[in-house]
Protein backbone atom coordinates (compact mmCIF):
# COMPACT_ATOMS: atom_id res chain seq x y z
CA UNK A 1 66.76 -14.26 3.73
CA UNK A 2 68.90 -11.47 5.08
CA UNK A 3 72.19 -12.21 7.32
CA UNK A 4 70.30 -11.42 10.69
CA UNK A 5 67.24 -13.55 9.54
CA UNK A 6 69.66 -16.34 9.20
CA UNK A 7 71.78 -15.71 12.19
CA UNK A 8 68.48 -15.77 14.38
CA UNK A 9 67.14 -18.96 12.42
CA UNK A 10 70.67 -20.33 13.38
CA UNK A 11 70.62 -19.71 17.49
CA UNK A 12 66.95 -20.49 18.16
CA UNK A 13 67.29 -23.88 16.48
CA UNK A 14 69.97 -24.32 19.11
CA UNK A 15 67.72 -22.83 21.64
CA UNK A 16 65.13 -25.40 20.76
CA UNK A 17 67.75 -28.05 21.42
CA UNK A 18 68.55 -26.93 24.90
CA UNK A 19 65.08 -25.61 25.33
CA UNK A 20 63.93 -29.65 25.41
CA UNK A 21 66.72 -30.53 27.68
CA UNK A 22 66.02 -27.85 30.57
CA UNK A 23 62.80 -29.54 30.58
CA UNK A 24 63.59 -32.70 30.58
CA UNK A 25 65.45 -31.97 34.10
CA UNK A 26 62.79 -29.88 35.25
CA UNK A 27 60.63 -33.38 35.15
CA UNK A 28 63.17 -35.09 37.03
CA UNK A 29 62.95 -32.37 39.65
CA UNK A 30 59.06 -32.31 39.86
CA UNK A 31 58.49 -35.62 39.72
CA UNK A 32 61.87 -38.09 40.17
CA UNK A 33 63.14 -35.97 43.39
CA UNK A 34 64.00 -38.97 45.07
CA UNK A 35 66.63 -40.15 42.40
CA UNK A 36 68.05 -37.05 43.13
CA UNK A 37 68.71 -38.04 46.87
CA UNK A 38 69.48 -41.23 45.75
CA UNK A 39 73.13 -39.95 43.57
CA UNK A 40 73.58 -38.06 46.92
CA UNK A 41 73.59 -40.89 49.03
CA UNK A 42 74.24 -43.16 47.16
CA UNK A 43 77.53 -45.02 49.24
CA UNK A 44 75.98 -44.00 52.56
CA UNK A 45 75.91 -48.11 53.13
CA UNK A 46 79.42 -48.51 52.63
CA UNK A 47 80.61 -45.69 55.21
CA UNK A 48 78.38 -47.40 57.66
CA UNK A 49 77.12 -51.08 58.99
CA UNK A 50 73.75 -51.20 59.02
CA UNK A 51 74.34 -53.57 61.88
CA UNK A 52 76.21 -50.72 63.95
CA UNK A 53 72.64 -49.77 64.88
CA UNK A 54 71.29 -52.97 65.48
CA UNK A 55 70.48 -54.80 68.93
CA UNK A 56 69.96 -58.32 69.75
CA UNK A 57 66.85 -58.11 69.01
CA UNK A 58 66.98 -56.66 65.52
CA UNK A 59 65.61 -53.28 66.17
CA UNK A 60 67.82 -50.81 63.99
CA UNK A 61 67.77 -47.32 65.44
CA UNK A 62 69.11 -45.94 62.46
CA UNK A 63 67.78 -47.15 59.45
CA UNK A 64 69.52 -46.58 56.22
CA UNK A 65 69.20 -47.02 52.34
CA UNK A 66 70.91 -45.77 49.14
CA UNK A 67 67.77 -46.20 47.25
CA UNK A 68 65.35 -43.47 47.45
CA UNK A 69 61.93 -43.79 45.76
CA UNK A 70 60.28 -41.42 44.15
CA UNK A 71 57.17 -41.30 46.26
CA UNK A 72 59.36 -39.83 49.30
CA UNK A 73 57.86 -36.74 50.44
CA UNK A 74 60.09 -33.54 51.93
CA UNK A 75 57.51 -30.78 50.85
CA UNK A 76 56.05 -28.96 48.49
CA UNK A 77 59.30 -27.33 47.55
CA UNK A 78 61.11 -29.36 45.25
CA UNK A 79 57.57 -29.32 42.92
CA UNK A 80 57.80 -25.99 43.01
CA UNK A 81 61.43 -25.39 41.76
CA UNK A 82 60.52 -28.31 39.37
CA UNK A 83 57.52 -26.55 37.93
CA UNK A 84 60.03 -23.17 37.91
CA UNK A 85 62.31 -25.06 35.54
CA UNK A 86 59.84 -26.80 33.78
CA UNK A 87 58.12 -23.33 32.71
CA UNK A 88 61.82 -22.09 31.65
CA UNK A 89 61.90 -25.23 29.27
CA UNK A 90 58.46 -24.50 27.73
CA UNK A 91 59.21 -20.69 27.54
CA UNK A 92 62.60 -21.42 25.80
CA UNK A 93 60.89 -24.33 23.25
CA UNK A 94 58.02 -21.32 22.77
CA UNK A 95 60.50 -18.79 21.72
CA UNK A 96 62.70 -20.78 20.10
CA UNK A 97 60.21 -21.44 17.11
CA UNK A 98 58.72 -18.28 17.52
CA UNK A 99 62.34 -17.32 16.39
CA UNK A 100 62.91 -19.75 13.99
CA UNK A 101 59.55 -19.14 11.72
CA UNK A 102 60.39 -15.06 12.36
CA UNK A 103 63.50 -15.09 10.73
CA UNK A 104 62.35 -17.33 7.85
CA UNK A 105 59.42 -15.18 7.45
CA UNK A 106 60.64 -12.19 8.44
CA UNK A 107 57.06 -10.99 10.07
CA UNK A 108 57.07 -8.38 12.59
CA UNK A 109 54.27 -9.77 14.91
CA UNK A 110 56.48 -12.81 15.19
CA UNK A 111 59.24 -11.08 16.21
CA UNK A 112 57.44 -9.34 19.00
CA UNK A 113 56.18 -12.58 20.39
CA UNK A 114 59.31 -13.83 20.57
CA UNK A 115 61.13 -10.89 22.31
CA UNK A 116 57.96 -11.47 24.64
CA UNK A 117 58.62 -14.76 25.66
CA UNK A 118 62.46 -14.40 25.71
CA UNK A 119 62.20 -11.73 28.47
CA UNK A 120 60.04 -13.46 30.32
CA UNK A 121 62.04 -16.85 30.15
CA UNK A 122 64.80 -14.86 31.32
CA UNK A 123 63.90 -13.42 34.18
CA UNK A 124 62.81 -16.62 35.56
CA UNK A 125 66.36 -17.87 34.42
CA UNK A 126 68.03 -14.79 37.02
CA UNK A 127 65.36 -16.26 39.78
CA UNK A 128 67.09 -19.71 38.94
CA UNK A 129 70.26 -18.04 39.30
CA UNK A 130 69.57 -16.65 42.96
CA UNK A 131 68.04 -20.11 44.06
CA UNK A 132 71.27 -21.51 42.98
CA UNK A 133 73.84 -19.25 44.65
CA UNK A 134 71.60 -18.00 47.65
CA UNK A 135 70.15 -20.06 50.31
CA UNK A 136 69.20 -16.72 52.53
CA UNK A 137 65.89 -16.12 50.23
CA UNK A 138 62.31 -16.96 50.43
CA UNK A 139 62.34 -19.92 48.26
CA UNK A 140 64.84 -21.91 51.08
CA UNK A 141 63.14 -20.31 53.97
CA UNK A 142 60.35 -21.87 53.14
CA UNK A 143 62.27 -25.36 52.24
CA UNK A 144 63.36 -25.56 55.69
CA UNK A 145 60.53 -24.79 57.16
CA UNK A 146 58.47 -27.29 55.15
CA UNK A 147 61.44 -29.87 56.07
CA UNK A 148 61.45 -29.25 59.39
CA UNK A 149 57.56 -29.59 60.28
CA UNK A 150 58.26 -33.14 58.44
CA UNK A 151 61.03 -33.62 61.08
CA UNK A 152 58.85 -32.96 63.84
CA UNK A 153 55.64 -34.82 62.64
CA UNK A 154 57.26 -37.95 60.82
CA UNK A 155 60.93 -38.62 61.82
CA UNK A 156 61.02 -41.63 64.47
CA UNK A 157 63.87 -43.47 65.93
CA UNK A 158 63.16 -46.78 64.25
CA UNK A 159 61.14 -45.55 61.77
CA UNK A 160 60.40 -47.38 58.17
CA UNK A 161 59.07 -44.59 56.73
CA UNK A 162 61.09 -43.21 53.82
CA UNK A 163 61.14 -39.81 54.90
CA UNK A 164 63.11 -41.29 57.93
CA UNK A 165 65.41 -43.28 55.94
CA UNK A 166 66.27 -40.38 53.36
CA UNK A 167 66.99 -38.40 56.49
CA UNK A 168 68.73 -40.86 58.07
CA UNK A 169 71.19 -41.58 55.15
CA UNK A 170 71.57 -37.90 54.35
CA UNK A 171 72.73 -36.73 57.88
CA UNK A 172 75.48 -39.70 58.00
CA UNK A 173 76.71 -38.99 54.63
CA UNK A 174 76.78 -35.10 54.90
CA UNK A 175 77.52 -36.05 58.64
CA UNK A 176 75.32 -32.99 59.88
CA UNK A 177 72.16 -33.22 62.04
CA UNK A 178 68.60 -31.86 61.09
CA UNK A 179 67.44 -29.38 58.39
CA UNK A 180 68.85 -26.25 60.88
CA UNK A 181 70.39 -28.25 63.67
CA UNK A 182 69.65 -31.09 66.42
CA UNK A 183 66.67 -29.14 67.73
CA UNK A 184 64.67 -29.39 64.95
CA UNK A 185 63.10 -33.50 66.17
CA UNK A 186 59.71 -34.11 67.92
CA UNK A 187 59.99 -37.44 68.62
CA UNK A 188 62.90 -39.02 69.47
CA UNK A 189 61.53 -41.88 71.56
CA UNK A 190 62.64 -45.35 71.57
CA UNK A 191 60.89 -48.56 72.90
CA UNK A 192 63.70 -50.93 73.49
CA UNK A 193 63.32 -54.51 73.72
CA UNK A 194 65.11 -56.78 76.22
CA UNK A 195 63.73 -60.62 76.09
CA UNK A 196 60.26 -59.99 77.11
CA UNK A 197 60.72 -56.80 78.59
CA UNK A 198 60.43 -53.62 77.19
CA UNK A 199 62.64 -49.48 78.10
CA UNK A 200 61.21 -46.88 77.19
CA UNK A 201 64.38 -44.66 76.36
CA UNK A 202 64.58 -41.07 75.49
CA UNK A 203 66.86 -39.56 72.80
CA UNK A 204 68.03 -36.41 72.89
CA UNK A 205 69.68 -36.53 69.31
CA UNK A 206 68.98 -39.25 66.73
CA UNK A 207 71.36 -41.66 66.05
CA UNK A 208 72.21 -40.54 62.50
CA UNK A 209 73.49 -37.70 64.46
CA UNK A 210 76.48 -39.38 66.32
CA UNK A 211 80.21 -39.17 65.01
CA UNK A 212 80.70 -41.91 62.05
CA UNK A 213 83.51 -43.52 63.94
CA UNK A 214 80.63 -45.05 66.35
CA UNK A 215 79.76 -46.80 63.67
CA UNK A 216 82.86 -48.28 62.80
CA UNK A 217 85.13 -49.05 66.14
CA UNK A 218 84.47 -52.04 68.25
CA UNK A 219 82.25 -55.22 67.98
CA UNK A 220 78.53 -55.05 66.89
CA UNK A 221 77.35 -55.13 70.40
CA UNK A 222 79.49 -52.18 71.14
CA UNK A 223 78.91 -49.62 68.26
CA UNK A 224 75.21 -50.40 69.53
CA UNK A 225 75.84 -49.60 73.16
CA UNK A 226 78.51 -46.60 71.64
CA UNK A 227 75.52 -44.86 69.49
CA UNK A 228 72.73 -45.41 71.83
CA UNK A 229 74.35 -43.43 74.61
CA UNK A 230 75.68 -41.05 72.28
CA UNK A 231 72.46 -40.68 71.02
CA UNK A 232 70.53 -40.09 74.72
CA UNK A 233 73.23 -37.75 75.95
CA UNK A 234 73.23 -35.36 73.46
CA UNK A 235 75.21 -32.41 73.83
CA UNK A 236 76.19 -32.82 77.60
CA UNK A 237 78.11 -35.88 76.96
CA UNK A 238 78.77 -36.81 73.35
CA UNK A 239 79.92 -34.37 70.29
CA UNK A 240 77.27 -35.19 68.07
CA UNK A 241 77.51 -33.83 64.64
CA UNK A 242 75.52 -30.16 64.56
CA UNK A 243 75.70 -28.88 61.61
CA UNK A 244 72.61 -27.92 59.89
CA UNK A 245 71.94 -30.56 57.29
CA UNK A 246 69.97 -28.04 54.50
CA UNK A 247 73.97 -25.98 54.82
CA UNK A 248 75.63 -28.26 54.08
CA UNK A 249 73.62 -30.49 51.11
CA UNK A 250 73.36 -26.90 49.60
CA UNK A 251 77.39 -26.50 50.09
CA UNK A 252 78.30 -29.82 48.67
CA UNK A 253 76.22 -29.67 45.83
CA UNK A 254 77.28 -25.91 45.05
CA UNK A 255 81.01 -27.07 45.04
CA UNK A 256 80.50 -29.86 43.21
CA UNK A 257 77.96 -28.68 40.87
CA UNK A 258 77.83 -25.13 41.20
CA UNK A 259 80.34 -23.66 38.90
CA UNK A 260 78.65 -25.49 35.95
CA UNK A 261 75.17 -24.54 36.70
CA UNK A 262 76.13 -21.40 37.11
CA UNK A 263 77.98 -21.44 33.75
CA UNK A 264 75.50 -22.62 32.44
CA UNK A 265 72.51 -20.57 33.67
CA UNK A 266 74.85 -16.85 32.98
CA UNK A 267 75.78 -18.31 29.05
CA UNK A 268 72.00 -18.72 28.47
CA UNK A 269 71.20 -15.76 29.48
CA UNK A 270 73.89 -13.80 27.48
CA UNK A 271 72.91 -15.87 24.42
CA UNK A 272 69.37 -15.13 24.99
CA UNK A 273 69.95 -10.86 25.33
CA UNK A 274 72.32 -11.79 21.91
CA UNK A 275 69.28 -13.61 20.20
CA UNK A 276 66.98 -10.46 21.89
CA UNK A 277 69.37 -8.38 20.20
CA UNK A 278 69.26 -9.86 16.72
CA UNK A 279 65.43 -9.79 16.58
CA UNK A 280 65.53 -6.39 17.10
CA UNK A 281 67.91 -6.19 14.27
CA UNK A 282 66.02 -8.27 12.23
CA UNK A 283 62.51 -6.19 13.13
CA UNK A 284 64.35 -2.97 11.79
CA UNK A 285 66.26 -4.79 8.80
CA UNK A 286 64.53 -4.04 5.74
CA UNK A 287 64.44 -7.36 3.54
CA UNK A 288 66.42 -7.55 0.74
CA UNK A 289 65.32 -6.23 -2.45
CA UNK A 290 64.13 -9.17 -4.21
CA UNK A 291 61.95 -9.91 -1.32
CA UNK A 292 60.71 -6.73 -1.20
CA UNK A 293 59.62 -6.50 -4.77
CA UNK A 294 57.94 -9.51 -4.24
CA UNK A 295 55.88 -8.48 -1.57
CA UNK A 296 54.97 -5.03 -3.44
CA UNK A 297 53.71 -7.22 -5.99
CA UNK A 298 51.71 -9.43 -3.71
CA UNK A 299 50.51 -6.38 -1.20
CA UNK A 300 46.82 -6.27 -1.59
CA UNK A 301 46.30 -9.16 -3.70
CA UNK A 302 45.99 -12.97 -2.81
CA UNK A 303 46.44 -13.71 -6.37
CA UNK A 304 49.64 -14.52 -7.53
CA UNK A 305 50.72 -11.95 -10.31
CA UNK A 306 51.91 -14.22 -12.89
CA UNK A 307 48.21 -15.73 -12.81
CA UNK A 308 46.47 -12.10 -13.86
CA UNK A 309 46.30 -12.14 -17.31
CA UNK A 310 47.72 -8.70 -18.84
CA UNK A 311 45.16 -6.56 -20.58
CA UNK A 312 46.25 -5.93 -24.37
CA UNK A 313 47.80 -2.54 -24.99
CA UNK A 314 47.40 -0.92 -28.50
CA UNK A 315 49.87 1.09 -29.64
CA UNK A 316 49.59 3.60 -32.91
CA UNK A 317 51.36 3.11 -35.64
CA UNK A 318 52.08 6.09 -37.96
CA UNK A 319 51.08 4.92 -41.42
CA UNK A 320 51.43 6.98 -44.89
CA UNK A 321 51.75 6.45 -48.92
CA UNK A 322 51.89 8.75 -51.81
CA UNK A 323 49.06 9.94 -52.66
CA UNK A 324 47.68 8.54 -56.43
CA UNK A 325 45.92 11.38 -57.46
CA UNK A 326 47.52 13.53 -60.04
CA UNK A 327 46.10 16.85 -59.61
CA UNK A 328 44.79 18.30 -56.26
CA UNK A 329 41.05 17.64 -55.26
CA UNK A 330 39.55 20.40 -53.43
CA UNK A 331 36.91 18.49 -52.01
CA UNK A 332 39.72 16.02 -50.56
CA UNK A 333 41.56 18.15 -49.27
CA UNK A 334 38.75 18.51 -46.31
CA UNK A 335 39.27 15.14 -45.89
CA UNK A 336 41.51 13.08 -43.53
CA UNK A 337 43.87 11.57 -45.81
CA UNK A 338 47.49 12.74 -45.61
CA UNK A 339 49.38 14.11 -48.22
């Protein structure tokens, strides 16, 4: 095996390695999404009381968790970006032993397939790339869109659903308000109950919305009474928080995050135009010599050559002797013998 074939051999069994582990995380992403949400708000009950947004009669118009399931729905989005990763992880496993069994065999078709799928797997990885520095393309535009249709159709006030609850604990943490601001609700209204009778009150922002210290200043009764009237004046009163909620998740995890997925994402790409590079080598490397004499004496022949049995060569032998005749015969002399 020549230095290139081993070189190759070398970075696509690391490949393979990472190849597994890209998608690994693209399974998390497809199909664990709300674990994800989960790490991010995951102390979202220690900034705030749950019984800040509590009344007398135990209606919570803000409910909270720093549990997640996985059976949340926000979309279609994060399925797709899963399934984008998880066909970079199958790509990179494909070419990775495409590489490996190249180099060891040194076979040109090989070597083609795996260029193939290299290129391919890359230009996914640059996609990757955008979705992770850009949030002004398609692939978010769409996100938002898809989140905020779920804002208008599911999000309630007192809501149990876990799409509420995710949103809920997301905007408090991130202290923002809706995927692109406060106007992205449909249904902000609240039934409140007083003994046996019954408000109807309308919000203008959700309570999630409303500056943290609400939550925190005062007695129980009053960080109730504080949010509630934060939460139906809106903008002409209170200074709710406004900042669009998709921002700033997108900012937070970029800084914290960011640089290393963007580390990562450029030094597999390099490595992957190096390992590009060295199968072209590799295709245009002639073997070394004993390889190639061994496939000169295999070309056109399934038999091994040390099976064939050799056919016998005969080789002449000059022979003479003296001759025991004493005098010349001249009828011999006609004859073959040698003198």
């Amino acid at each position: 095996m020549g230095k290139f074939d081993y070189m190759l051999a070398v970075t696509m069994a690391i490949s393979l390695i990472w190849g597994i582990i890209i998608l690994a995380f693209g399974a998390v992403i497809r199909f664990s999404f709300g674990k994800l949400i989960s790490n991010y708000v995951a102390g979202v009950t220690e900034l705030v009381p749950s019984s800040a947004c509590t009344n007398t009669q135990g209606q919570n118009i803000c409910p909270i968790g720093s549990k997640i399931g996985d059976e949340i729905d926000v979309g279609d989005w994060p399925m797709v970006l899963g399934a984008f990763v998880i066909v970079t992880g199958v790509l990179v496993t494909i070419f990775s032993v495409l590489g490996f069994v190249a180099a060891l065999k040194h076979s040109t078709p090989l070597i083609i397939l795996f260029i193939v799928f290299c290129l391919i797997a890359t230009g996914i990885q640059f996609y990757l790339v955008q979705i992770a520095t850009t949030e002004e393309i398609a692939f978010h535009n769409d996100a938002k869109s898809q989140l905020i249709e779920k804002l208008k159709n599911e999000y309630t006030v007192d809501g149990k659903n876990l799409f509420t609850i995710a949103m809920n604990s997301i905007m408090i943490t991130a202290e923002c308000c809706g995927v692109s601001g406060v106007g992205d609700f449909g249904n902000l209204t609240f039934v409140e109950k007083s003994g046996i009778n019954e408000n109807l009150v309308q919000f203008t922002v959700p309570p999630a919305c409303c500056p943290r210290q609400l939550f925190l200043e005062g007695s129980t009764e009053a960080k109730y009474t504080a949010i509630k009237e934060c939460a139906r004046s809106g903008l002409e009163k209170a200074e709710p928080n406004k900042r669009s909620c998709y921002t700033t998740v997108f900012t937070d995890v970029n800084e914290k995050y960011g640089a290393a997925v963007m580390g990562l994402l450029l030094f597999i790409i390099v490595w992957e135009m190096l390992q590009i590079v060295l199968g072209v080598l590799v295709k245009f490397t002639p073997p070394p010599k004993e390889e190639r004499k061994s496939a000169v004496e295999h070309r056109g022949s399934t038999v091994p050559r040390d099976s064939i049995a050799q056919p016998k060569i005969k080789k002449f032998v000059p022979f003479s002797k003296v001759s025991s005749f004493t005098a010349a015969d001249i009828g011999r002399i006609k004859s073959t013998e040698i003198w």
